[in-house]
Protein backbone atom coordinates (compact mmCIF):
# COMPACT_ATOMS: atom_id res chain seq x y z
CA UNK A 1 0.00 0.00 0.00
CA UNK A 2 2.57 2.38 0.88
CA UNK A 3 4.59 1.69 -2.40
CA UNK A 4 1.56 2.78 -4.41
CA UNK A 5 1.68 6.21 -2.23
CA UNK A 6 5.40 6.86 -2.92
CA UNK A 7 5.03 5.96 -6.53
CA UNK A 8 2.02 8.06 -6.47
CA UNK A 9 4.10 10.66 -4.82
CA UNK A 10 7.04 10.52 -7.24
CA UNK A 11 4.88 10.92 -10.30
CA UNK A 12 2.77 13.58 -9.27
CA UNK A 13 3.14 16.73 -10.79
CA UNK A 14 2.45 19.52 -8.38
CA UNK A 15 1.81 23.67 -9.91
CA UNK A 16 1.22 26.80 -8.17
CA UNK A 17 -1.67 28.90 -8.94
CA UNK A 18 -3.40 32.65 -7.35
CA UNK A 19 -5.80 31.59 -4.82
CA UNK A 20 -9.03 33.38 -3.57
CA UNK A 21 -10.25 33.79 -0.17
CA UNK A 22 -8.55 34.20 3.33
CA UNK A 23 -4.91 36.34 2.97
CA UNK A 24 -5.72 39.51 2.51
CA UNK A 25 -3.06 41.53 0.10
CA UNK A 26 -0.91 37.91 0.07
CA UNK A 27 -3.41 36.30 -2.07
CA UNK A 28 -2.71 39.22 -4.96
CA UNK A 29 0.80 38.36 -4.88
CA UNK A 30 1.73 34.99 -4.13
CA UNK A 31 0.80 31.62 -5.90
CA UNK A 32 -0.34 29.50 -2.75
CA UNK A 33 -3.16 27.13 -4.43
CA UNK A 34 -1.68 23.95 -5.37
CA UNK A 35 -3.12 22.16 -8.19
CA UNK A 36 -1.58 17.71 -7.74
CA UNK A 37 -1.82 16.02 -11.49
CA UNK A 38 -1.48 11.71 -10.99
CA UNK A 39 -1.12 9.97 -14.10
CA UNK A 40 -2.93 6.74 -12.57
CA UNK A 41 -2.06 4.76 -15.73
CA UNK A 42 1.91 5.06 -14.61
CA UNK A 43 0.96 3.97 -10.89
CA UNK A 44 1.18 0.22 -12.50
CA UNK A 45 -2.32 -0.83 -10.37
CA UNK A 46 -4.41 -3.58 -10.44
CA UNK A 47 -7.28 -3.85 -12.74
CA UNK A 48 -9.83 -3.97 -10.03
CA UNK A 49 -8.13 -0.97 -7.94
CA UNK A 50 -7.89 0.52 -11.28
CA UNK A 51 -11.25 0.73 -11.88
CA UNK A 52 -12.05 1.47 -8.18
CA UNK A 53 -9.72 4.26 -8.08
CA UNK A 54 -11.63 5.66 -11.57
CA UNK A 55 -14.94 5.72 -9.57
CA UNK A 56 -13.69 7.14 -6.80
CA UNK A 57 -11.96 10.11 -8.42
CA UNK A 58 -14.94 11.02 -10.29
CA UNK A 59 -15.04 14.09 -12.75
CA UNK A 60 -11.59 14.72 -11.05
CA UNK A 61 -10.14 12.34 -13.50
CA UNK A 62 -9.43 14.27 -16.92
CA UNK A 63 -9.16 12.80 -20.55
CA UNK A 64 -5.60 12.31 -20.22
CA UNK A 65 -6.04 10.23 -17.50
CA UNK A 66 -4.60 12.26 -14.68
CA UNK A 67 -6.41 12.85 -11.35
CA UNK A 68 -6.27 16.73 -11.04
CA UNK A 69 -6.19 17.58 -7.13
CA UNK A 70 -7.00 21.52 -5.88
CA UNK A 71 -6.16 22.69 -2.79
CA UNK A 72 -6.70 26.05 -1.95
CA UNK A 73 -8.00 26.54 1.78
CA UNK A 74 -4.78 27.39 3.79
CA UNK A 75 -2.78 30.71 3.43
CA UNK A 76 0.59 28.99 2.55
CA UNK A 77 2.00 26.82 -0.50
CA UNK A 78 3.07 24.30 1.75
CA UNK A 79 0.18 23.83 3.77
CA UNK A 80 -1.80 23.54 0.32
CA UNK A 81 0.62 20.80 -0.72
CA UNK A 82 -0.19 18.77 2.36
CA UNK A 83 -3.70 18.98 1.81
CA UNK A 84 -3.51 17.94 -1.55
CA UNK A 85 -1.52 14.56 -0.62
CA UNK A 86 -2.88 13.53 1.73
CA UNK A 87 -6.25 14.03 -0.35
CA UNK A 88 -4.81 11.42 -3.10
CA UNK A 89 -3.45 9.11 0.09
CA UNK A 90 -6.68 8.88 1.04
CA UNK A 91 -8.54 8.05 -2.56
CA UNK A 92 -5.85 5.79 -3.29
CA UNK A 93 -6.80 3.77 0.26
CA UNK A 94 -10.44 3.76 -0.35
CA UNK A 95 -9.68 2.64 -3.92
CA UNK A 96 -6.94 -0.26 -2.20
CA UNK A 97 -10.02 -1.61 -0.22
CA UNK A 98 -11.56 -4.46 -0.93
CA UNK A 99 -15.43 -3.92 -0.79
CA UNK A 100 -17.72 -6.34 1.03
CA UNK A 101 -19.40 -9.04 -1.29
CA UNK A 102 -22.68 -9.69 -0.56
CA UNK A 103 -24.27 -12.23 0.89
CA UNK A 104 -27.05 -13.43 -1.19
CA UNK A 105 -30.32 -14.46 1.23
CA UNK A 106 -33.24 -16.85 0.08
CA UNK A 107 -36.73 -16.50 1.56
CA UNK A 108 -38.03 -19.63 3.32
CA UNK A 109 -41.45 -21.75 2.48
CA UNK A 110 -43.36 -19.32 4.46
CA UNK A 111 -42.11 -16.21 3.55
CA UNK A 112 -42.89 -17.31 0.14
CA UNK A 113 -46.51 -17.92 0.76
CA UNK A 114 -47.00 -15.17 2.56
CA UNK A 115 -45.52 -12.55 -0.64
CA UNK A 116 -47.83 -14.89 -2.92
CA UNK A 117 -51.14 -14.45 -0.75
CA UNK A 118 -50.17 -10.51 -0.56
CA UNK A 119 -50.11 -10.51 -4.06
CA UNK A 120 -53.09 -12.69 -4.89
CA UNK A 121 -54.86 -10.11 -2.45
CA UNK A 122 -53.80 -7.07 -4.22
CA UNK A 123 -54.96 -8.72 -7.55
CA UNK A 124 -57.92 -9.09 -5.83
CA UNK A 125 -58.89 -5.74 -4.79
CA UNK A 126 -57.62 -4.46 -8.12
CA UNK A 127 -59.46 -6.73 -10.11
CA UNK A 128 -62.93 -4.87 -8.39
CA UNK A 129 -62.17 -1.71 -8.92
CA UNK A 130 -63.29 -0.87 -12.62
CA UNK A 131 -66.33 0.07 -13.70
CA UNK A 132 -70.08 -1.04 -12.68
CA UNK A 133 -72.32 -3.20 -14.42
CA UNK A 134 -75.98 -2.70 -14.10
């Protein structure tokens, strides 16, 4: 797991950009926003946490199939940067875990006759409704 993180790490292509919000006169001059591209085709993953990891990221996955990370709510680059890893860390975890199969659960002889007399009743009171013949 951690491998795919420091690969992940190693690849990732990391640009500064103008932020808005908090930092008064800062924010006009300094680039603190970071925006984190992840080629995940180079991260070398399994097909299954390939395709997990494709769901996960969502519409932050581009054509060119690179997850593009922004973050942009602390006042310094470095704080940004942090944010922004540990944001891929943690889609590349949930996209490492295995998801639950599950277990498939059959209705007994009773429960079955029980649906099929709820259903014969509803036919029933369907089937007098309509209209009225004199």
């Amino acid at each position: 797991m951690t491998s795919i993180l420091d690969k992940a790490s190693a690849i990732a292509e990391e640009s500064f950009i103008a932020a808005s919000g908090p930092g008064g006169q800062n924010v006009n001059k300094v680039a603190t926003a970071v925006q984190l591209r992840v080629n995940i085709y180079q991260l070398g993953l399994t097909p299954r946490i390939f395709h997990r990891l494709k769901d996960i990221a969502g519409n932050r996955l581009n054509s060119a199939g690179e997850i593009v990370i922004d973050a942009r709510n602390h006042r310094t680059q470095d704080a940004n940067r942090r944010e922004a890893r540990a944001r891929l860390g943690e889609m590349i975890e949930e996209a490492l875990k295995e998801p639950k199969r599950r277990a498939k659960t059959r209705v007994n002889r009773v429960g079955k006759t029980k649906r099929l007399a709820g259903k014969k009743a509803q036919g029933q009171k369907k089937a007098l409704r309509g209209k009225v013949e004199f």
